[in-house]
PDB file of N, CA and C in Angstrom:
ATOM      1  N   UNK A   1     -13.534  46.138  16.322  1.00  0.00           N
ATOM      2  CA  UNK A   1     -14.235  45.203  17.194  1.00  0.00           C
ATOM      3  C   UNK A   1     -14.970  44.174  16.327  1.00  0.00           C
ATOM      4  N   UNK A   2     -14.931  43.216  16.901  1.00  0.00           N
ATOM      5  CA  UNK A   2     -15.094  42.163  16.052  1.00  0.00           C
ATOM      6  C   UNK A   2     -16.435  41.481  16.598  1.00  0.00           C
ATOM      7  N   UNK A   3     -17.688  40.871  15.679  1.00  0.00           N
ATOM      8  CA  UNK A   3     -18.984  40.713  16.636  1.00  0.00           C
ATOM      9  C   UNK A   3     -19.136  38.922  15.553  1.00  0.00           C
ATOM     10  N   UNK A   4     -20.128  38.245  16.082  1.00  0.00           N
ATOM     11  CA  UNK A   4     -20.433  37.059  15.694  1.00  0.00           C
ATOM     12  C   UNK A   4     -21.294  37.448  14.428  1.00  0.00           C
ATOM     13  N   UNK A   5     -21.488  37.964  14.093  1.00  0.00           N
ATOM     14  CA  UNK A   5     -22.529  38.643  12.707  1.00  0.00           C
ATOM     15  C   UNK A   5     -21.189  38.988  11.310  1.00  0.00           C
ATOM     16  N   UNK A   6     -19.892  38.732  11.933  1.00  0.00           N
ATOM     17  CA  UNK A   6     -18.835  39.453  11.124  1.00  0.00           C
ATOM     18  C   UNK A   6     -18.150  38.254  10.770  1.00  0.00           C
ATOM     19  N   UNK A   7     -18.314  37.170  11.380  1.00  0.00           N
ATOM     20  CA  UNK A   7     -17.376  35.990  11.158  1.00  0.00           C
ATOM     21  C   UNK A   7     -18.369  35.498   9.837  1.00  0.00           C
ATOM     22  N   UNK A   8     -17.299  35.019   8.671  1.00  0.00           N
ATOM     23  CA  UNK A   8     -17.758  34.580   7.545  1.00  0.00           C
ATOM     24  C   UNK A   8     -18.185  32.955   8.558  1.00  0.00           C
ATOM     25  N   UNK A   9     -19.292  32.253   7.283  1.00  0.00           N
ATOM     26  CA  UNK A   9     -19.906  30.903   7.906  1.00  0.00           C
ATOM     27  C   UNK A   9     -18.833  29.665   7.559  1.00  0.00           C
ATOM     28  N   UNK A  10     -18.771  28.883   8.444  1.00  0.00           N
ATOM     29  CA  UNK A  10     -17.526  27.888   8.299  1.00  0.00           C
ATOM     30  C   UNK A  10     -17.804  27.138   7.125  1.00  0.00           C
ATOM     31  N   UNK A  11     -16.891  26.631   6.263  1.00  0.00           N
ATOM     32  CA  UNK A  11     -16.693  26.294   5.049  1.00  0.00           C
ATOM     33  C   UNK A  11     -17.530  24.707   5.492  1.00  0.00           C
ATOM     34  N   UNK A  12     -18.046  23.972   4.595  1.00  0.00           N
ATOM     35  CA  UNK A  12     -18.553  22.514   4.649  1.00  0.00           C
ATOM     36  C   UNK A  12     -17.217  21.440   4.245  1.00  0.00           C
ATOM     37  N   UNK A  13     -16.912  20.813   4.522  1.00  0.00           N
ATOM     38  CA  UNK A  13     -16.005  19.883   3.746  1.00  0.00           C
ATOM     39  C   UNK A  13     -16.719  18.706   2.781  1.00  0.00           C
ATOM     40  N   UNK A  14     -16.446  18.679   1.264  1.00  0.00           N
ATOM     41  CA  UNK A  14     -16.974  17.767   0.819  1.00  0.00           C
ATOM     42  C   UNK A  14     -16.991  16.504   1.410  1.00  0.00           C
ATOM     43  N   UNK A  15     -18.347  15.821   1.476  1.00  0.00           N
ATOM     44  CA  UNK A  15     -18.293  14.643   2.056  1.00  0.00           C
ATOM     45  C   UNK A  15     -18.388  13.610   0.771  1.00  0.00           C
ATOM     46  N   UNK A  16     -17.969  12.540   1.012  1.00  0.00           N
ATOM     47  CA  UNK A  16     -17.596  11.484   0.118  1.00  0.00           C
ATOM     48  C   UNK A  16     -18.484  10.912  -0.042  1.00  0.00           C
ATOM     49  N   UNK A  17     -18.997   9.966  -1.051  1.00  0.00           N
ATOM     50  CA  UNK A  17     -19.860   9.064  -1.338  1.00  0.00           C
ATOM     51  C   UNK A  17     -19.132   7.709  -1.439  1.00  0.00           C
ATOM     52  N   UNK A  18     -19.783   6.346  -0.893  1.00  0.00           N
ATOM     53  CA  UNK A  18     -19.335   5.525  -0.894  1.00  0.00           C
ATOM     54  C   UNK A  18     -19.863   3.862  -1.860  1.00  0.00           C
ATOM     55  N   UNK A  19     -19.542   3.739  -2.683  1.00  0.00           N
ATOM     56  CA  UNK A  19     -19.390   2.345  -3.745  1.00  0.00           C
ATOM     57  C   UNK A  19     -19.566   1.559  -3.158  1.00  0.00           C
ATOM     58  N   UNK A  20     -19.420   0.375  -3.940  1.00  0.00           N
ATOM     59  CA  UNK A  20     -19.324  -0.837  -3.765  1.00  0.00           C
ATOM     60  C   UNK A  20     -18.281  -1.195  -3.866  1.00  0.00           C
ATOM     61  N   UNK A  21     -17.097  -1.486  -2.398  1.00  0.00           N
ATOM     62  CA  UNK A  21     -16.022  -1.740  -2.886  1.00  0.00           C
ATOM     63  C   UNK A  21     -15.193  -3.146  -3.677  1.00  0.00           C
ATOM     64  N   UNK A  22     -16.103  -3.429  -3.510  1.00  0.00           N
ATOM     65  CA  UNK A  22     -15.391  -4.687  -5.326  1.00  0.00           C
ATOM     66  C   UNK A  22     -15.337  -4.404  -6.252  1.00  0.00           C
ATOM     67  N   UNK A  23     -16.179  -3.465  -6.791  1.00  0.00           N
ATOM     68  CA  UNK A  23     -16.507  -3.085  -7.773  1.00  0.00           C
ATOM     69  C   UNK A  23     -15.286  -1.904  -7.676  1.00  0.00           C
ATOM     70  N   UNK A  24     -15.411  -0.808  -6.804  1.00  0.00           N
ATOM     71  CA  UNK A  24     -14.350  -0.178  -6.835  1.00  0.00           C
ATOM     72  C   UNK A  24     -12.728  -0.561  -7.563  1.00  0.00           C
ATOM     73  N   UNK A  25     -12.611  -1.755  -6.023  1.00  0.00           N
ATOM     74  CA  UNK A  25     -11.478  -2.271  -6.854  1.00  0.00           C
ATOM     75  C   UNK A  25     -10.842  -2.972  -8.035  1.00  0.00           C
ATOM     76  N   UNK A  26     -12.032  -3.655  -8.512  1.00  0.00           N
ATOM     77  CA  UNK A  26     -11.952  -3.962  -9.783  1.00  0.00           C
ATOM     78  C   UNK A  26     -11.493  -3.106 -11.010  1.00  0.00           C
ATOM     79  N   UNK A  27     -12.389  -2.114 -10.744  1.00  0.00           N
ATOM     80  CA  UNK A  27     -12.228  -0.686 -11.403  1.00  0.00           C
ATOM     81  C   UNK A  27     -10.584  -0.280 -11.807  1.00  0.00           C
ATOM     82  N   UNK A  28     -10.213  -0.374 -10.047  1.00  0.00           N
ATOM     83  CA  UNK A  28      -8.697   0.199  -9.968  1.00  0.00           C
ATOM     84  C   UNK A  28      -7.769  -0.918 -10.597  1.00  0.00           C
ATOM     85  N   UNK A  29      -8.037  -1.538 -10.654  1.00  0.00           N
ATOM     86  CA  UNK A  29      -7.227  -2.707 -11.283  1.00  0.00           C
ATOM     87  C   UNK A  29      -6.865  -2.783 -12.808  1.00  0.00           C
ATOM     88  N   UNK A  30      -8.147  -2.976 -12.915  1.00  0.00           N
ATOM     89  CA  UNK A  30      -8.432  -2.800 -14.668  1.00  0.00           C
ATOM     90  C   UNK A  30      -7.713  -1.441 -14.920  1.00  0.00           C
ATOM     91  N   UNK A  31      -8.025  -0.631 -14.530  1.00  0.00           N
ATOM     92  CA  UNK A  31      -7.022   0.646 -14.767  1.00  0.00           C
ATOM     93  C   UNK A  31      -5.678   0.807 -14.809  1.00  0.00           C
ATOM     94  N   UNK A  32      -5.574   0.080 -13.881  1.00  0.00           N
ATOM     95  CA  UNK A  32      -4.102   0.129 -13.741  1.00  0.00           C
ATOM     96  C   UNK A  32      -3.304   1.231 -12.238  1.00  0.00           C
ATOM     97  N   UNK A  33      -4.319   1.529 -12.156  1.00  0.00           N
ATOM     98  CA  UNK A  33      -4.074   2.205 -10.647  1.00  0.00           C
ATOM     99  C   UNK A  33      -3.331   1.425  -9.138  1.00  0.00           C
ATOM    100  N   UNK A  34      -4.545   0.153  -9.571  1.00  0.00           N
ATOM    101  CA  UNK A  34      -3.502  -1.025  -8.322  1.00  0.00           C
ATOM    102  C   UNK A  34      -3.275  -2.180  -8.928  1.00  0.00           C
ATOM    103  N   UNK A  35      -2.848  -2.983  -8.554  1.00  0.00           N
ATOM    104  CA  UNK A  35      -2.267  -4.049  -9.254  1.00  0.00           C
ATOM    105  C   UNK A  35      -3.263  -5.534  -7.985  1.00  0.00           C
ATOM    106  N   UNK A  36      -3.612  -6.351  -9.161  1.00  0.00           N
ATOM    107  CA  UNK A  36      -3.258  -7.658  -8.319  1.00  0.00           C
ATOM    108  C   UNK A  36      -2.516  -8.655  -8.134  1.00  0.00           C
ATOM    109  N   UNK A  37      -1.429  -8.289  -8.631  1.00  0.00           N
ATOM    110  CA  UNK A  37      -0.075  -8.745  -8.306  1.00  0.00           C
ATOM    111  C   UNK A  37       0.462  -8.806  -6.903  1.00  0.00           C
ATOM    112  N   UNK A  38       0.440  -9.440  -6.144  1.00  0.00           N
ATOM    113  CA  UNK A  38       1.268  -9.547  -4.637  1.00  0.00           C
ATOM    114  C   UNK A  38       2.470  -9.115  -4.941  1.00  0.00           C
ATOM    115  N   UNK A  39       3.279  -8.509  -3.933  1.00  0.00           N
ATOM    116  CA  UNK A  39       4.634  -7.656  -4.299  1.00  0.00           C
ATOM    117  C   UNK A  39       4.717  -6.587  -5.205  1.00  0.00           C
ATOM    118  N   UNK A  40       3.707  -6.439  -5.579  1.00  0.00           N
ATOM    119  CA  UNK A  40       4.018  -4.909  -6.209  1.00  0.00           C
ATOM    120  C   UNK A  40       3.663  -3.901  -5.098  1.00  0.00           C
ATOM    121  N   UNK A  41       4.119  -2.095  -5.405  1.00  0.00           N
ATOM    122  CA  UNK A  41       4.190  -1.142  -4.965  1.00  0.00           C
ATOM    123  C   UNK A  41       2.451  -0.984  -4.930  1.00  0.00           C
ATOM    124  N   UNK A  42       1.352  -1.311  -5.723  1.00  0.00           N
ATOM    125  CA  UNK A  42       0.679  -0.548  -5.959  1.00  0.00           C
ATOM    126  C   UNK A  42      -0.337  -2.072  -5.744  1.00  0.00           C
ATOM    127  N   UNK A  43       0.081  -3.251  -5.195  1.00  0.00           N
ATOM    128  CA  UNK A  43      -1.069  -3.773  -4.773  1.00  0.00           C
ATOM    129  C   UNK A  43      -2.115  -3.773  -4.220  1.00  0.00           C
ATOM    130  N   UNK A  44      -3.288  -4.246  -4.658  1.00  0.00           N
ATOM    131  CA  UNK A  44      -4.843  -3.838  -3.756  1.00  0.00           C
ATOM    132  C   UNK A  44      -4.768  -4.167  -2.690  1.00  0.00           C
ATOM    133  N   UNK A  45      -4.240  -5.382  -1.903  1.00  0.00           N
ATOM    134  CA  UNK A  45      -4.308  -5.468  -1.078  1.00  0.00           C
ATOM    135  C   UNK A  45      -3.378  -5.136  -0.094  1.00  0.00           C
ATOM    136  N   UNK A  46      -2.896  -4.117  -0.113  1.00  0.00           N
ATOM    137  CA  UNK A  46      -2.686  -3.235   0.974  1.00  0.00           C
ATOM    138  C   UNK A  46      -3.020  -1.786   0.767  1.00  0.00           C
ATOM    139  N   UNK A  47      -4.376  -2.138   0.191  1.00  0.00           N
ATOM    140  CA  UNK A  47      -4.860  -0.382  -0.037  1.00  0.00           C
ATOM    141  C   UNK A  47      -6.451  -0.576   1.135  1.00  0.00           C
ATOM    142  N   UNK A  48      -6.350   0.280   1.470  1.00  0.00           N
ATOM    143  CA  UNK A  48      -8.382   0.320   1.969  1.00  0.00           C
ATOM    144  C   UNK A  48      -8.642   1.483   1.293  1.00  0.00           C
ATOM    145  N   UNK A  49     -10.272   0.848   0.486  1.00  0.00           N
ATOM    146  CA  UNK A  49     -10.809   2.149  -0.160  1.00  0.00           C
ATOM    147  C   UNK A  49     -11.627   2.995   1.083  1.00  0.00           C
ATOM    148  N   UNK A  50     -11.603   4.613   1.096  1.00  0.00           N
ATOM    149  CA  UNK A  50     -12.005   5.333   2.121  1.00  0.00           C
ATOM    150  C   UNK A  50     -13.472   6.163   1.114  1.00  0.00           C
ATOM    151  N   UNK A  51     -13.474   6.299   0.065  1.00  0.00           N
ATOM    152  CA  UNK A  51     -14.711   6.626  -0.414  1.00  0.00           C
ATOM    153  C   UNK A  51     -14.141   7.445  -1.724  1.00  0.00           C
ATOM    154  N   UNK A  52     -15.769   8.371  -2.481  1.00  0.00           N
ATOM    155  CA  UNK A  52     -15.285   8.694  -3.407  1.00  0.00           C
ATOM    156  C   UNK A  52     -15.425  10.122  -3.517  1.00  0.00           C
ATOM    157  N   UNK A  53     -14.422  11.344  -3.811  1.00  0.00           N
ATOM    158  CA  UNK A  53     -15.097  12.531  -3.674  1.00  0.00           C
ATOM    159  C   UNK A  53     -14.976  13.034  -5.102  1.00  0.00           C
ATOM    160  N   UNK A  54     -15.853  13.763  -5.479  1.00  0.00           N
ATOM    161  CA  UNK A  54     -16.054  13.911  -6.963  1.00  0.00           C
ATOM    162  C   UNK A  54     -15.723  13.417  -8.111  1.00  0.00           C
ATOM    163  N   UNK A  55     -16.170  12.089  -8.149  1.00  0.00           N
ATOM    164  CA  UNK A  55     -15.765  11.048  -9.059  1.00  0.00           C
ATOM    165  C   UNK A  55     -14.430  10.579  -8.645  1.00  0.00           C
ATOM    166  N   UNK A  56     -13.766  10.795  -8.012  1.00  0.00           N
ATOM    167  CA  UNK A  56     -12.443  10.105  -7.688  1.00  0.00           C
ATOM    168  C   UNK A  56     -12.267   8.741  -6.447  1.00  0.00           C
ATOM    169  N   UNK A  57     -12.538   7.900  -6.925  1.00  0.00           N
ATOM    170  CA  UNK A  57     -11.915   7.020  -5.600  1.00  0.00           C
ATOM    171  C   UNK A  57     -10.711   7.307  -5.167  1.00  0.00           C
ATOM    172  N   UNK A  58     -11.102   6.825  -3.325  1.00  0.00           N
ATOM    173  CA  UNK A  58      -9.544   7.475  -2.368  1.00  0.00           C
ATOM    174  C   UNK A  58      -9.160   5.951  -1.833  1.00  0.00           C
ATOM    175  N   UNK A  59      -8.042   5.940  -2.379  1.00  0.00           N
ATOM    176  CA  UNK A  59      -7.374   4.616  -1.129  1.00  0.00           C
ATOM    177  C   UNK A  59      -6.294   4.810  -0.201  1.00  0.00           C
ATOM    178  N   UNK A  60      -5.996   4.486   0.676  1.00  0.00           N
ATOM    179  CA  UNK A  60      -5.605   4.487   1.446  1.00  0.00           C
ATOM    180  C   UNK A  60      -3.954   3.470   1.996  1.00  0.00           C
ATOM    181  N   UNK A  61      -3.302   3.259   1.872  1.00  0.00           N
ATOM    182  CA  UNK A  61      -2.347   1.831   2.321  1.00  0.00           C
ATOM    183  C   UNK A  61      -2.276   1.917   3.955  1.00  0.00           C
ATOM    184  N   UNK A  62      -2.449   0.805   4.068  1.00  0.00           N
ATOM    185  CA  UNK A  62      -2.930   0.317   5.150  1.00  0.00           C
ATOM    186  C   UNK A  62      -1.631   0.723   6.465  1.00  0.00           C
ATOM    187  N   UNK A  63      -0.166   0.146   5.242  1.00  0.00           N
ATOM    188  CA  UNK A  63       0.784   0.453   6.828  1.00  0.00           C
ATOM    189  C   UNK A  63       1.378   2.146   7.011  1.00  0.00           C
ATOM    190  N   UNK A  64       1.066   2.870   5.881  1.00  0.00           N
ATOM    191  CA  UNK A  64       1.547   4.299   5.756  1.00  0.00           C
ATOM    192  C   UNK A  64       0.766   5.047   5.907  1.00  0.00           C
ATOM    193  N   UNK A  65      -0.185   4.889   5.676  1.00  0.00           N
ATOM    194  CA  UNK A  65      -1.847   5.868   5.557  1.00  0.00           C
ATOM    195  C   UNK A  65      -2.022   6.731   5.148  1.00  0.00           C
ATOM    196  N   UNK A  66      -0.698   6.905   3.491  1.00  0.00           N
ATOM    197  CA  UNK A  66      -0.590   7.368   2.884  1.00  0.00           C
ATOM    198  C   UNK A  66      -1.693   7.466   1.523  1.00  0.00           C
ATOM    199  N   UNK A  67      -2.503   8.146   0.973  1.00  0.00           N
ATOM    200  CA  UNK A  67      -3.078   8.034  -0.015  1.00  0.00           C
ATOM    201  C   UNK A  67      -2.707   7.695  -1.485  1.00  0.00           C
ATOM    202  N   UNK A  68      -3.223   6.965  -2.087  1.00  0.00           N
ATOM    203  CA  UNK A  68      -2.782   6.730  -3.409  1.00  0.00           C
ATOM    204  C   UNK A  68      -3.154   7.920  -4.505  1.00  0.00           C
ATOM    205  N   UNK A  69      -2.224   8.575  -5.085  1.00  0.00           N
ATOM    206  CA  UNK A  69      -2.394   9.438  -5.890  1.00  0.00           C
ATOM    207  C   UNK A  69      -3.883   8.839  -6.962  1.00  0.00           C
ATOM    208  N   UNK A  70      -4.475  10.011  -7.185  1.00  0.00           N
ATOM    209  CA  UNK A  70      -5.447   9.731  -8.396  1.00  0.00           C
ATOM    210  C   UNK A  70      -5.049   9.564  -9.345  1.00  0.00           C
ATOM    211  N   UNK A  71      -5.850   9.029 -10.224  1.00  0.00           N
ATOM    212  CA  UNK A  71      -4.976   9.130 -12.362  1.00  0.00           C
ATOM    213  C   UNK A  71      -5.576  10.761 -12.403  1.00  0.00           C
ATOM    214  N   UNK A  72      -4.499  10.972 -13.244  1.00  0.00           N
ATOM    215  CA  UNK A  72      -4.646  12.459 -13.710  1.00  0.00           C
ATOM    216  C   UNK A  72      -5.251  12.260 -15.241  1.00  0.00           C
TER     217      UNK A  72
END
C-alpha cells in the first residue's frame, strides 16, 4: 500500500538564467557556433536564444525548433 509520505519529492528542473542577448550572440559567433553569414546552416539569424543552463547557451532555430548542439 502505497501512502503520500512514500512518494519520493518531485525532482526541480534546472531553470535557466538569462544574458544579454547580443552579447550572447556575439559570443556565438566569435566562436564559431553560428555564423553571420546569411545562407549558412548555422546562421544567427534563424536561431532564438532561449537562455543559459549551466554555463551553456541554448538556441533554438526558429523554423525546426530544433536546438543547436553545444560546443563540446
Amino acid at each position: 500500500m502505497s501512502t503520500d509520505w512514500d512518494t519520493p519529492p518531485l525532482r526541480k528542473e534546472p531553470q535557466p538564467e538569462f544574458r544579454d542577448p547580443e552579447i550572447v550572440f556575439e559570443k556565438a559567433i566569435e566562436s564559431g557556433r553560428l555564423s553571420d553569414t546569411p545562407g549558412t546552416e548555422n546562421y544567427a539569424g534563424r536561431y532564438m536564444y532561449m537562455g543559459t543552463w549551466d554555463g551553456i547557451d541554448g538556441f533554438k532555430h526558429i523554423e525546426t525548433r530544433q536546438y543547436l548542439p553545444s560546443e563540446s
